[in-house]
PDB file of N, CA and C in Angstrom:
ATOM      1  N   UNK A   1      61.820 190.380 156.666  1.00  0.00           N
ATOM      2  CA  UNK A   1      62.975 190.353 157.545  1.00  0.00           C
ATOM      3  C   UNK A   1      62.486 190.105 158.969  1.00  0.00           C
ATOM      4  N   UNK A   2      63.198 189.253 159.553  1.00  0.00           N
ATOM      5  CA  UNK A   2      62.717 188.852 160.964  1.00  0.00           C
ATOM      6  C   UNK A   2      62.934 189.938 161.777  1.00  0.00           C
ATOM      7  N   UNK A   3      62.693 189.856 162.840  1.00  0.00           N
ATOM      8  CA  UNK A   3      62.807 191.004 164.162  1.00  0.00           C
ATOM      9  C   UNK A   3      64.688 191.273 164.561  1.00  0.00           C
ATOM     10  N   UNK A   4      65.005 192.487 164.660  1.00  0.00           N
ATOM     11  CA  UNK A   4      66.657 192.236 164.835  1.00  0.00           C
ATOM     12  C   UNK A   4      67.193 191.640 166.024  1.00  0.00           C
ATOM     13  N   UNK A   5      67.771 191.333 166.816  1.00  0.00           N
ATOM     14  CA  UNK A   5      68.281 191.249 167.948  1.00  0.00           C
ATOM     15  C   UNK A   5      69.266 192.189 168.771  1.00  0.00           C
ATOM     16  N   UNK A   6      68.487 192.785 169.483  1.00  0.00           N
ATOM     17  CA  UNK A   6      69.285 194.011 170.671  1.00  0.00           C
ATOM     18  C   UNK A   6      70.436 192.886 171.617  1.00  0.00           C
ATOM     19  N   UNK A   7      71.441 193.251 170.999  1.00  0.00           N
ATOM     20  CA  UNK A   7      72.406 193.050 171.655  1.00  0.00           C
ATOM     21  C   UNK A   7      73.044 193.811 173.077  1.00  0.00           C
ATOM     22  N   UNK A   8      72.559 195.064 173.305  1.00  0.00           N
ATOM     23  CA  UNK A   8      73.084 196.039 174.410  1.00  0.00           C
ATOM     24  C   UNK A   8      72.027 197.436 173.961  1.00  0.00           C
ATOM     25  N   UNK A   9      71.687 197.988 175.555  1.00  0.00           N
ATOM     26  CA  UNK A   9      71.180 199.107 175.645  1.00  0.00           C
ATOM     27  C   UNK A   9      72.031 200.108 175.824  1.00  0.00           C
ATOM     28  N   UNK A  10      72.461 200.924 174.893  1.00  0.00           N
ATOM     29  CA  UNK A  10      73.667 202.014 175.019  1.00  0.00           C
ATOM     30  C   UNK A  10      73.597 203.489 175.850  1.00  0.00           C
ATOM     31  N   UNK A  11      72.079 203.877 175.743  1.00  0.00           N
ATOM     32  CA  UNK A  11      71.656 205.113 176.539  1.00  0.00           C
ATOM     33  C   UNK A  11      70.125 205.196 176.486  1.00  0.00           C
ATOM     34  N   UNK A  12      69.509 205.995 177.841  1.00  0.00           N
ATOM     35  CA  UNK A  12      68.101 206.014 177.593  1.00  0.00           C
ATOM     36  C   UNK A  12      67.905 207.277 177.143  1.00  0.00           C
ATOM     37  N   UNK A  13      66.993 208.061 176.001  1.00  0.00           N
ATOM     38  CA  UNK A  13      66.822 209.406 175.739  1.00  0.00           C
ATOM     39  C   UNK A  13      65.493 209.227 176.455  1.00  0.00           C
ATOM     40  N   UNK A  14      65.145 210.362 176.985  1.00  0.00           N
ATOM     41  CA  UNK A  14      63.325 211.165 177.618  1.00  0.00           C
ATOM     42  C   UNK A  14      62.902 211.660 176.101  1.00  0.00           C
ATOM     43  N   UNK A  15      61.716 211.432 175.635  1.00  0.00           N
ATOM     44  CA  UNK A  15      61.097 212.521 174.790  1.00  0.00           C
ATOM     45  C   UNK A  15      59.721 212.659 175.002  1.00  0.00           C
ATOM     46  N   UNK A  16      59.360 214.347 174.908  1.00  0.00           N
ATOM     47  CA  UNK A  16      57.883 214.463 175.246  1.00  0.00           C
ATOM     48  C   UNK A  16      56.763 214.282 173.645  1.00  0.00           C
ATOM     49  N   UNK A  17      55.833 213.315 174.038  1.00  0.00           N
ATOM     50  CA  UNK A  17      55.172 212.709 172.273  1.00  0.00           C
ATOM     51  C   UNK A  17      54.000 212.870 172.942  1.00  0.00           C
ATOM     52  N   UNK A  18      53.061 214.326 172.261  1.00  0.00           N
ATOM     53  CA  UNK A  18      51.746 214.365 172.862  1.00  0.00           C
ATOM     54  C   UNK A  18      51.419 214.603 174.139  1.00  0.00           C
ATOM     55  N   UNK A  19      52.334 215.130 174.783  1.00  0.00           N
ATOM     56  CA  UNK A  19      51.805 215.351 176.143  1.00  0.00           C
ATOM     57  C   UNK A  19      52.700 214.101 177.132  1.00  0.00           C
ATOM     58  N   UNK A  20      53.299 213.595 176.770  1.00  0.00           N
ATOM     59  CA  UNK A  20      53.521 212.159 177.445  1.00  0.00           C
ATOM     60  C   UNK A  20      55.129 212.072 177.478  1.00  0.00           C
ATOM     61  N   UNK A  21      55.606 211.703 178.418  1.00  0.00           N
ATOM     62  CA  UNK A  21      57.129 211.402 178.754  1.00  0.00           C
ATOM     63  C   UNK A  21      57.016 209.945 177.993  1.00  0.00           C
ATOM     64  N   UNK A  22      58.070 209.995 177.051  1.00  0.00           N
ATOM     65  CA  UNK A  22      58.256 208.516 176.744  1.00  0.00           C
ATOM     66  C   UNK A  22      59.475 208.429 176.625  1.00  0.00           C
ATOM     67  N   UNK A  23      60.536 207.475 176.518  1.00  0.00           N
ATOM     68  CA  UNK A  23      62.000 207.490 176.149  1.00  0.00           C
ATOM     69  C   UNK A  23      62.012 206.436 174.809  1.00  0.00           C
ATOM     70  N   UNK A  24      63.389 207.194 174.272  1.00  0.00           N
ATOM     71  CA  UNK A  24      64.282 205.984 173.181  1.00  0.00           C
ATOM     72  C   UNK A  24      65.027 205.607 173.583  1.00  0.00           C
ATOM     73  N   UNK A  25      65.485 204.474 173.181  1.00  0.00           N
ATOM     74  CA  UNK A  25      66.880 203.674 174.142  1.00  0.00           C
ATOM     75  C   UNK A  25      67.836 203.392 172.539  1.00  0.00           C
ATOM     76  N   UNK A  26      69.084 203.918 172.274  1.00  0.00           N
ATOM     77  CA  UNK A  26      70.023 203.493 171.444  1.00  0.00           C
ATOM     78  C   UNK A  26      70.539 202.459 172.090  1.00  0.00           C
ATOM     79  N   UNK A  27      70.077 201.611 170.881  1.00  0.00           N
ATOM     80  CA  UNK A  27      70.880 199.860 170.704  1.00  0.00           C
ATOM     81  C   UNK A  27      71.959 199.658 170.075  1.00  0.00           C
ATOM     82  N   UNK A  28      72.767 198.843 170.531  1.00  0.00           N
ATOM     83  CA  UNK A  28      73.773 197.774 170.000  1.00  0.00           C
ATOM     84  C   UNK A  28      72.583 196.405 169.249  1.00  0.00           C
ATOM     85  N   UNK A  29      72.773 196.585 167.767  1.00  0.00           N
ATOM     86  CA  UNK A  29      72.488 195.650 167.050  1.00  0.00           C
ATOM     87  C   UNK A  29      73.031 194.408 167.052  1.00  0.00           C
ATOM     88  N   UNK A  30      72.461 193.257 166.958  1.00  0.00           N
ATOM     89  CA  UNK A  30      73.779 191.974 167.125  1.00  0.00           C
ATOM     90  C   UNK A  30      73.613 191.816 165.364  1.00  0.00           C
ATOM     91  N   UNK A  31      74.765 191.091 165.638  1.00  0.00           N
ATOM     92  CA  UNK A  31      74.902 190.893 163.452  1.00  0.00           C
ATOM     93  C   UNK A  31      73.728 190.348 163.173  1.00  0.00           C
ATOM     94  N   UNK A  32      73.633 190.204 162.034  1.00  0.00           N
ATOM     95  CA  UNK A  32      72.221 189.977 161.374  1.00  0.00           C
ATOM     96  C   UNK A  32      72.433 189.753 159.862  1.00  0.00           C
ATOM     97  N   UNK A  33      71.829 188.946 159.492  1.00  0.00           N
ATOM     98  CA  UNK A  33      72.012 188.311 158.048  1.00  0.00           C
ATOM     99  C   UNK A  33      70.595 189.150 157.183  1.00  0.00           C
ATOM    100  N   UNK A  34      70.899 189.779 155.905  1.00  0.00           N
ATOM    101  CA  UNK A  34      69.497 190.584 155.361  1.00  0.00           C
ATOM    102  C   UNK A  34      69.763 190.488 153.874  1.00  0.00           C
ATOM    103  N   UNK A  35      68.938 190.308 152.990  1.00  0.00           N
ATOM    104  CA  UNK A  35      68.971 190.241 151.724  1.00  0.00           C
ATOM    105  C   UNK A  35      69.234 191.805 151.480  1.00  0.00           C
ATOM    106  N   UNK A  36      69.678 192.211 150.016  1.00  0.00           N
ATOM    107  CA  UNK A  36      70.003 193.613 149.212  1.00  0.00           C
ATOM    108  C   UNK A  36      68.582 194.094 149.197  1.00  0.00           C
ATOM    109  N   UNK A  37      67.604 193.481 149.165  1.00  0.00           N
ATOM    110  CA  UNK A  37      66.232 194.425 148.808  1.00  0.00           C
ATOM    111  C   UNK A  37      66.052 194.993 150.550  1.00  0.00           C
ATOM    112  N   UNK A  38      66.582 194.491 151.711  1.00  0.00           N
ATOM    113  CA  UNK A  38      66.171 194.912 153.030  1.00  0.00           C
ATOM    114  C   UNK A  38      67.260 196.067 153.526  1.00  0.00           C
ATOM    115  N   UNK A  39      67.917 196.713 152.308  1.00  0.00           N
ATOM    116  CA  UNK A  39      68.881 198.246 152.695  1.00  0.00           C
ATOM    117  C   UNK A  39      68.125 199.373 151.396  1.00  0.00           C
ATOM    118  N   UNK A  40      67.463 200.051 152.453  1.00  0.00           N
ATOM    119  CA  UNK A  40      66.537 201.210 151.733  1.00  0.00           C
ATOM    120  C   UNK A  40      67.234 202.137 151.124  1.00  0.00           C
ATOM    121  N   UNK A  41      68.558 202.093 151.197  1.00  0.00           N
ATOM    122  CA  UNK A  41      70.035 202.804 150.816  1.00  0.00           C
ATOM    123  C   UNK A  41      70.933 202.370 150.214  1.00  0.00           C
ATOM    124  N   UNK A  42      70.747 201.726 148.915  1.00  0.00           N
ATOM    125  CA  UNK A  42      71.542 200.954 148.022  1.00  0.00           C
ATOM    126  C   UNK A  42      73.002 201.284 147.929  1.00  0.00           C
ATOM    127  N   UNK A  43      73.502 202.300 147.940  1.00  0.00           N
ATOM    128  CA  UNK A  43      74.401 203.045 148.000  1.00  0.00           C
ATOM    129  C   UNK A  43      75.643 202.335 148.844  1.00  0.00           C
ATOM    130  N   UNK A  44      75.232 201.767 150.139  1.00  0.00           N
ATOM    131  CA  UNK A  44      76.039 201.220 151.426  1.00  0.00           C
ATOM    132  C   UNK A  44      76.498 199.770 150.884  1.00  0.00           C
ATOM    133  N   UNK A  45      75.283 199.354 149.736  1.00  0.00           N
ATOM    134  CA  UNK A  45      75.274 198.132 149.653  1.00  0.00           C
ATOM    135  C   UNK A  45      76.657 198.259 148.454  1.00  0.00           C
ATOM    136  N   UNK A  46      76.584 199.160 147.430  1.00  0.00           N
ATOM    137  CA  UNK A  46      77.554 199.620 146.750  1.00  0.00           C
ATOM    138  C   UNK A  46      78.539 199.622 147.214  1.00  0.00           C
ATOM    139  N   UNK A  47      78.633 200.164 147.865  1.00  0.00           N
ATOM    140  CA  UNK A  47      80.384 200.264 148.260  1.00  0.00           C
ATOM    141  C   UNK A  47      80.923 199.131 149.127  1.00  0.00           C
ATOM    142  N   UNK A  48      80.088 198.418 149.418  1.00  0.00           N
ATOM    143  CA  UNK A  48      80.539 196.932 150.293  1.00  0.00           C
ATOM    144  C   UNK A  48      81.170 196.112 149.076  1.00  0.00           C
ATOM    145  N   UNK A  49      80.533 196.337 147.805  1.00  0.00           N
ATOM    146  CA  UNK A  49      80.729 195.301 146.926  1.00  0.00           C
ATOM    147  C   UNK A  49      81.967 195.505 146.157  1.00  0.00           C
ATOM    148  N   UNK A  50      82.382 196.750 146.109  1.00  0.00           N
ATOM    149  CA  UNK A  50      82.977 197.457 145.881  1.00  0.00           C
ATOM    150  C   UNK A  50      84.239 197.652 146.780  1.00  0.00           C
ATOM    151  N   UNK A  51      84.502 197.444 147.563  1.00  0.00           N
ATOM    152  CA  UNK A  51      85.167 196.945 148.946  1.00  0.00           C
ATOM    153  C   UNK A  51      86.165 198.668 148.742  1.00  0.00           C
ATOM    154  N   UNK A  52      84.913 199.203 148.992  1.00  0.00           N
ATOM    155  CA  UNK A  52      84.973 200.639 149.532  1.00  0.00           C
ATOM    156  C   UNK A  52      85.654 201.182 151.149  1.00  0.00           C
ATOM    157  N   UNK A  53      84.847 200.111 151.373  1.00  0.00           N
ATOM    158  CA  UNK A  53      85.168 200.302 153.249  1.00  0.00           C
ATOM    159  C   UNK A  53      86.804 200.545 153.511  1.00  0.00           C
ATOM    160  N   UNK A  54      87.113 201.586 154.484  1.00  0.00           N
ATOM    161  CA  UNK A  54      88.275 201.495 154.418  1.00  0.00           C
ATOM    162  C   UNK A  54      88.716 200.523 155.663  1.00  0.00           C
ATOM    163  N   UNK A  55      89.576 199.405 155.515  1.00  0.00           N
ATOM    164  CA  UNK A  55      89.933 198.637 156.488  1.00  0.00           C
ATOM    165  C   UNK A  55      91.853 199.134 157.320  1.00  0.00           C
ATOM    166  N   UNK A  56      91.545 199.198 158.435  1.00  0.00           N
ATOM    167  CA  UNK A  56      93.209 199.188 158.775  1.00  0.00           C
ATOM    168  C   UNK A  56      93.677 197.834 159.180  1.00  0.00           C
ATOM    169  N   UNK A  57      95.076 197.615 159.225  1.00  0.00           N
ATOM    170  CA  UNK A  57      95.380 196.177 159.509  1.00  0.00           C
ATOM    171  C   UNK A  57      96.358 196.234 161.056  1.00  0.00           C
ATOM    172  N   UNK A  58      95.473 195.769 161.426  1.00  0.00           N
ATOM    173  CA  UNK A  58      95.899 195.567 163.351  1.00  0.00           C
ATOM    174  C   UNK A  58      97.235 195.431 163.571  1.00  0.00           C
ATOM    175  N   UNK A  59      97.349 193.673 162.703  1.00  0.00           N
ATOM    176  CA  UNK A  59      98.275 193.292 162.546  1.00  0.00           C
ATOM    177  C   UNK A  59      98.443 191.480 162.827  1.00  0.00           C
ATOM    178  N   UNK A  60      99.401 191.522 162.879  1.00  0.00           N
ATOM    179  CA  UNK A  60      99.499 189.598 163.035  1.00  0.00           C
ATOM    180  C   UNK A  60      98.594 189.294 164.346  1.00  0.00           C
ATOM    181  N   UNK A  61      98.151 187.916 164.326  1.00  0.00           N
ATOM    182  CA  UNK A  61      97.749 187.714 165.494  1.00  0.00           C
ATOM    183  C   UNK A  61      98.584 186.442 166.193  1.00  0.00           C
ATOM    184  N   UNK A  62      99.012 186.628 167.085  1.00  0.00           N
ATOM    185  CA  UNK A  62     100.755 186.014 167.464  1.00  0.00           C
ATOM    186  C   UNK A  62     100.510 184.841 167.903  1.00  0.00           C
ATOM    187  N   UNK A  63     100.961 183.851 168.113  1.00  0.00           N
ATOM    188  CA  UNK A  63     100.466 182.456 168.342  1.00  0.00           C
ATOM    189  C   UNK A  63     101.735 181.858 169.172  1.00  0.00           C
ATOM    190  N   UNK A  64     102.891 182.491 168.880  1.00  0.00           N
ATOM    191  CA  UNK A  64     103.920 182.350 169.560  1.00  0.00           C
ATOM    192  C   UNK A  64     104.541 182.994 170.932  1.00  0.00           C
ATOM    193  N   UNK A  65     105.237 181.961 171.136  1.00  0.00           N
ATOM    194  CA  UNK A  65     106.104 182.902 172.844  1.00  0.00           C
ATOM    195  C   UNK A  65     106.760 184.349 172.772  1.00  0.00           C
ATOM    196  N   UNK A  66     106.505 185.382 173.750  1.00  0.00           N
ATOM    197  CA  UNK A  66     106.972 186.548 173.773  1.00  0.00           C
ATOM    198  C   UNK A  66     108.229 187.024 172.922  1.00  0.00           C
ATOM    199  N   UNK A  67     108.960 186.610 172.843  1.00  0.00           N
ATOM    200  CA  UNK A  67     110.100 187.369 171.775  1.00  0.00           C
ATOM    201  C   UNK A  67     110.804 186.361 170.716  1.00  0.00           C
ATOM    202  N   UNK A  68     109.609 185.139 170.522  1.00  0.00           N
ATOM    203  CA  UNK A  68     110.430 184.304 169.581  1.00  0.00           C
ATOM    204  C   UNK A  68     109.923 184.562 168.246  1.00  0.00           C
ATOM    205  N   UNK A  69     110.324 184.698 167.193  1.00  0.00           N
ATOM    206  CA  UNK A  69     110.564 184.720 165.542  1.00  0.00           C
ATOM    207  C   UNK A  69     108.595 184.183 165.217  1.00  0.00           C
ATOM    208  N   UNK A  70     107.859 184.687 164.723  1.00  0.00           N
ATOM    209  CA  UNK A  70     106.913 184.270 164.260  1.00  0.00           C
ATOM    210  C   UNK A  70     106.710 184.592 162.635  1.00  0.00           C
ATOM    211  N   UNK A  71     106.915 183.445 161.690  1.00  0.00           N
ATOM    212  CA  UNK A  71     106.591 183.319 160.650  1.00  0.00           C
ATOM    213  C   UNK A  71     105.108 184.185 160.139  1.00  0.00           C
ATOM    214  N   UNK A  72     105.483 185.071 160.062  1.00  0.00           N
ATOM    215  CA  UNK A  72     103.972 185.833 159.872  1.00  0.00           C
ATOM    216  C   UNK A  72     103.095 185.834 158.314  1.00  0.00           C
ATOM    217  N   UNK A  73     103.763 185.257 157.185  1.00  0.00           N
ATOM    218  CA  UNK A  73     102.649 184.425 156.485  1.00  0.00           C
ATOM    219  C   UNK A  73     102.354 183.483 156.775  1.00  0.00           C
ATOM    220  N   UNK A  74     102.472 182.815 157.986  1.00  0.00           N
ATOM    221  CA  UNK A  74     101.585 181.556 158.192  1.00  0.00           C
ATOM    222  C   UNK A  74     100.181 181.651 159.786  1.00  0.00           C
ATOM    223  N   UNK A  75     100.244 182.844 159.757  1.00  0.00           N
ATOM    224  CA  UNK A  75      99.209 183.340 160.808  1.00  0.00           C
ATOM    225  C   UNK A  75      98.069 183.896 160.379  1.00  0.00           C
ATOM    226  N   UNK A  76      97.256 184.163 160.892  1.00  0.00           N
ATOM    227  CA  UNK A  76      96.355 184.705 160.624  1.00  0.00           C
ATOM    228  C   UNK A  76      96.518 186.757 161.288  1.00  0.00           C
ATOM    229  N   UNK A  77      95.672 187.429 160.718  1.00  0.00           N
ATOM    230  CA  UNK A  77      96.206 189.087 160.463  1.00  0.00           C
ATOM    231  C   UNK A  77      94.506 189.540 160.897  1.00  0.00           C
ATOM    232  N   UNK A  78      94.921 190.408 161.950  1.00  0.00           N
ATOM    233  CA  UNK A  78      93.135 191.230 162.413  1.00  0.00           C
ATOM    234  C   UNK A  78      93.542 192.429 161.417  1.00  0.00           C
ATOM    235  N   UNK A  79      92.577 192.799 160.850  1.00  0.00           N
ATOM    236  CA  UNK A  79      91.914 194.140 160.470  1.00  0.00           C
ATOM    237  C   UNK A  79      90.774 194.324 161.146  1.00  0.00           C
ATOM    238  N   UNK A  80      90.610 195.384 160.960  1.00  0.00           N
ATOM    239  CA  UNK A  80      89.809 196.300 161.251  1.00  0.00           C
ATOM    240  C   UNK A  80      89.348 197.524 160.770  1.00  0.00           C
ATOM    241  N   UNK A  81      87.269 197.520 160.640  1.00  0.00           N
ATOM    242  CA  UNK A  81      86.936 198.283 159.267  1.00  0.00           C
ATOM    243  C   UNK A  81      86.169 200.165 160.226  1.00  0.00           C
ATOM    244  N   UNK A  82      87.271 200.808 159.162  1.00  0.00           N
ATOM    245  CA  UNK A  82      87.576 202.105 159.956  1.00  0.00           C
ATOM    246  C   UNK A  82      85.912 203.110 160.047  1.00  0.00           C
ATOM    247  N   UNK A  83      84.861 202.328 159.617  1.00  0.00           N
ATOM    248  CA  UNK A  83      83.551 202.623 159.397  1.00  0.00           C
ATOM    249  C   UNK A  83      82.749 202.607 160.439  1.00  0.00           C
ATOM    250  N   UNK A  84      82.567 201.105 160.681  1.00  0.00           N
ATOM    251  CA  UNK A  84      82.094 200.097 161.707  1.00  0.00           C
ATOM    252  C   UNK A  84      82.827 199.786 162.940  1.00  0.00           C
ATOM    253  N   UNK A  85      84.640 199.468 163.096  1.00  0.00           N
ATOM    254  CA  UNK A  85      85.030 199.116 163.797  1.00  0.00           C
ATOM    255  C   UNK A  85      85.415 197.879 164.094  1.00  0.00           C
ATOM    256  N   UNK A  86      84.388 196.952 163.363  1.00  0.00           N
ATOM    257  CA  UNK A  86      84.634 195.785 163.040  1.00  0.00           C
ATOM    258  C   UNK A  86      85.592 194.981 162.729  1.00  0.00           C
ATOM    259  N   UNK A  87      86.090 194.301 163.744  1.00  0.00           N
ATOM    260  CA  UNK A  87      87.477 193.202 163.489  1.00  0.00           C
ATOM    261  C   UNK A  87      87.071 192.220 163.071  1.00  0.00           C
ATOM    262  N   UNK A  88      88.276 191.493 161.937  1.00  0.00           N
ATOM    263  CA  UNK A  88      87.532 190.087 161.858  1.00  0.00           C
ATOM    264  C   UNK A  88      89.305 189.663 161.382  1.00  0.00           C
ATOM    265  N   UNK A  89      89.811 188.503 161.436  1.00  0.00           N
ATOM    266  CA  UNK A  89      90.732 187.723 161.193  1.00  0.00           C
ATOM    267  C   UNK A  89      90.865 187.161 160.117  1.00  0.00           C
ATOM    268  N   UNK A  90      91.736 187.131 158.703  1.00  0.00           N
ATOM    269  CA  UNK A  90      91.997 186.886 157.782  1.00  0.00           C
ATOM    270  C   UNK A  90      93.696 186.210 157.703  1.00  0.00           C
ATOM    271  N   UNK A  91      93.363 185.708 156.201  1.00  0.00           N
ATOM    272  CA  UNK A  91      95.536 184.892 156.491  1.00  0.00           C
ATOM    273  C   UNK A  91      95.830 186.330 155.772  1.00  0.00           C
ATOM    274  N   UNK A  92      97.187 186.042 155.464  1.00  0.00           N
ATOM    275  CA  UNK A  92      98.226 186.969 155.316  1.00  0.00           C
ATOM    276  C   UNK A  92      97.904 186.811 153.516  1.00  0.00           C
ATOM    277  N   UNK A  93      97.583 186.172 153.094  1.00  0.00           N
ATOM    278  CA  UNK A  93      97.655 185.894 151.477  1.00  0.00           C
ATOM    279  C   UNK A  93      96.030 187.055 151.693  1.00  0.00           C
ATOM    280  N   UNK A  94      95.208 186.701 151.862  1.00  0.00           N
ATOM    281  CA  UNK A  94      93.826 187.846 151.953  1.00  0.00           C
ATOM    282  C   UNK A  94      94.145 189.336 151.714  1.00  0.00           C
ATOM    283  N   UNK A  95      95.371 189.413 152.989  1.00  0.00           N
ATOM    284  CA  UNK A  95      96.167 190.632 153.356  1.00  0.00           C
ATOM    285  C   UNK A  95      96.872 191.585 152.129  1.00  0.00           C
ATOM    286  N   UNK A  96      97.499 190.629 151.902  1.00  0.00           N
ATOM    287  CA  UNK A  96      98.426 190.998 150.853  1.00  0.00           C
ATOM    288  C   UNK A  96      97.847 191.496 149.493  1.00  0.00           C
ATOM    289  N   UNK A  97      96.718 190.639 148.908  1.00  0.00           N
ATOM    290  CA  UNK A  97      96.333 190.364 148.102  1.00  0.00           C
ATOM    291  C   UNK A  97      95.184 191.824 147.805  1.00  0.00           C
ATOM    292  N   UNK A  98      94.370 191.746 149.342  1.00  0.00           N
ATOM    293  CA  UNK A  98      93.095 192.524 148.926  1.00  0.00           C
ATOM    294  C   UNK A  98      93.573 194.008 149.870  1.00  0.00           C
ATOM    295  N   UNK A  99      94.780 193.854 150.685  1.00  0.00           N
ATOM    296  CA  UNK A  99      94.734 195.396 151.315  1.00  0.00           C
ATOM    297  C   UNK A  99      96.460 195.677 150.990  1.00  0.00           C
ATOM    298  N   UNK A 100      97.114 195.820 149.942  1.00  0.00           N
ATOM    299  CA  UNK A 100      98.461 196.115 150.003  1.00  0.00           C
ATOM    300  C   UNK A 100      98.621 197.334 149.944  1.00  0.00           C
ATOM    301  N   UNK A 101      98.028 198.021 150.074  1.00  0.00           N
ATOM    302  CA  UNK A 101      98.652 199.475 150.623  1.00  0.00           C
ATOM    303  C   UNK A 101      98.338 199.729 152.031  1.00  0.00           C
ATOM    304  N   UNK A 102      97.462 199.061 152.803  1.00  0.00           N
ATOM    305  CA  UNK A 102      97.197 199.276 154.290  1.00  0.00           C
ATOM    306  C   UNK A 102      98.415 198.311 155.096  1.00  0.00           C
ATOM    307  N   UNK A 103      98.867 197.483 154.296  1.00  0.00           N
ATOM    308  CA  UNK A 103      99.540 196.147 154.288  1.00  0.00           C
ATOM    309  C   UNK A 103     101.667 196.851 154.757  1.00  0.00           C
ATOM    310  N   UNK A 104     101.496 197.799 153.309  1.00  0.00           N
ATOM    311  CA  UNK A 104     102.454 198.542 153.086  1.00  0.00           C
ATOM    312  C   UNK A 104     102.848 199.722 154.427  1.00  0.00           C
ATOM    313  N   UNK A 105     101.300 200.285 154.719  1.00  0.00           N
ATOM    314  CA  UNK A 105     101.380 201.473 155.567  1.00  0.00           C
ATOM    315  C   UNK A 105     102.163 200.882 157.417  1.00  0.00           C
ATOM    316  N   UNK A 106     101.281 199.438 157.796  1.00  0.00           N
ATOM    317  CA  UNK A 106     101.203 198.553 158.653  1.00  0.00           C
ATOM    318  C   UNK A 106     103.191 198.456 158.930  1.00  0.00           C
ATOM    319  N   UNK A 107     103.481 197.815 157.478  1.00  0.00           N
ATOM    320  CA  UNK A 107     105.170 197.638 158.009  1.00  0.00           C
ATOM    321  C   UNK A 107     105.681 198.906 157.604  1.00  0.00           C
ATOM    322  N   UNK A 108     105.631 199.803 157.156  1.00  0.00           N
ATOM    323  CA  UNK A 108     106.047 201.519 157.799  1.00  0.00           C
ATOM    324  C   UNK A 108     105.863 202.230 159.186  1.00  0.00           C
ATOM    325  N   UNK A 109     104.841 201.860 159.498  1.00  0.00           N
ATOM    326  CA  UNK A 109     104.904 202.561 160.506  1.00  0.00           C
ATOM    327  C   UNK A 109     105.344 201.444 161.783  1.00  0.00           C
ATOM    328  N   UNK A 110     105.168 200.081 161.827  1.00  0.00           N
ATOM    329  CA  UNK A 110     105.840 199.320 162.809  1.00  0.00           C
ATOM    330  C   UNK A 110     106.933 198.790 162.179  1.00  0.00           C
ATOM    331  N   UNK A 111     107.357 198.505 161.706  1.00  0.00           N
ATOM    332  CA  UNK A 111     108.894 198.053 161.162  1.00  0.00           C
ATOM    333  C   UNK A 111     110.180 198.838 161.075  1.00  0.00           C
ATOM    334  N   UNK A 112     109.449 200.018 160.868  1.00  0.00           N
ATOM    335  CA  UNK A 112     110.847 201.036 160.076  1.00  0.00           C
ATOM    336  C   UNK A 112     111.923 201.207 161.350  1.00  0.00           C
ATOM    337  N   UNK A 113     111.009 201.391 162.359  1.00  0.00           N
ATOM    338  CA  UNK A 113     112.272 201.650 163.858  1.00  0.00           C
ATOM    339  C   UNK A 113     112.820 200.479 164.004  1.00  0.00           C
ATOM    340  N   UNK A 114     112.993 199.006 163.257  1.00  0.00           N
ATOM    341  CA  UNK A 114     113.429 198.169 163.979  1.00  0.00           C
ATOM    342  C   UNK A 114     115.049 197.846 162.795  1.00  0.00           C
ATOM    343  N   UNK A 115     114.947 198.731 161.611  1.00  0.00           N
ATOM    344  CA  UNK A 115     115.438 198.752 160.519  1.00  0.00           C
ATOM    345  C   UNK A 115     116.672 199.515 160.739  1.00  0.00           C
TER     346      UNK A 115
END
């Protein structure tokens, strides 16, 4: 596996090692592409495959003018994975298909007041 890429320095820690002030610095990782044999914790890799992760769904991502009618199976829909944090943009058929109960929860809790 190649070297990762530090995307952001998040905090410096002090630690004393032998007599000696040295610090750790927590990183922001940038994404990174890794084969299944490079997670020493198979387990994580499990439940990815497994589409364990729990994702919430943001919601549409609007393409249209402030209060006009947007066809919302023909847009694209952010989720976001409640683990990581991680947003990424999917269509509405993805939506439907692979998260219908987050899908379900999404127009309950924003729809119902408009009902």
């Amino acid at each position: 596996m190649d070297a990762w890429k530090i995307e952001a320095i998040l905090d410096k820690v002090p630690i004393n090692k032998k007599g000696k002030k040295q610090y750790l610095y927590k990183v922001r990782w940038a994404n990174s592409l890794v084969t299944a044999d490079d997670f020493p914790d198979k387990s994580i890799l499990i439940q990815f495959e497994k589409k364990y992760f729990n994702y919430e769904i943001i919601g549409p991502v609007k393409k249209g003018k402030g209060g006009s009618l947007i066809d919302i199976t023909n847009i694209s829909w952010l989720i976001q994975c409640k683990q990581t944090g991680e947003q990424k943009e999917v269509s509405y058929k993805e939506v439907k298909e692979s998260f219908p109960e987050q899908l379900l929860k999404f127009y309950e809790d924003n729809l119902a007041q408009l009902i």
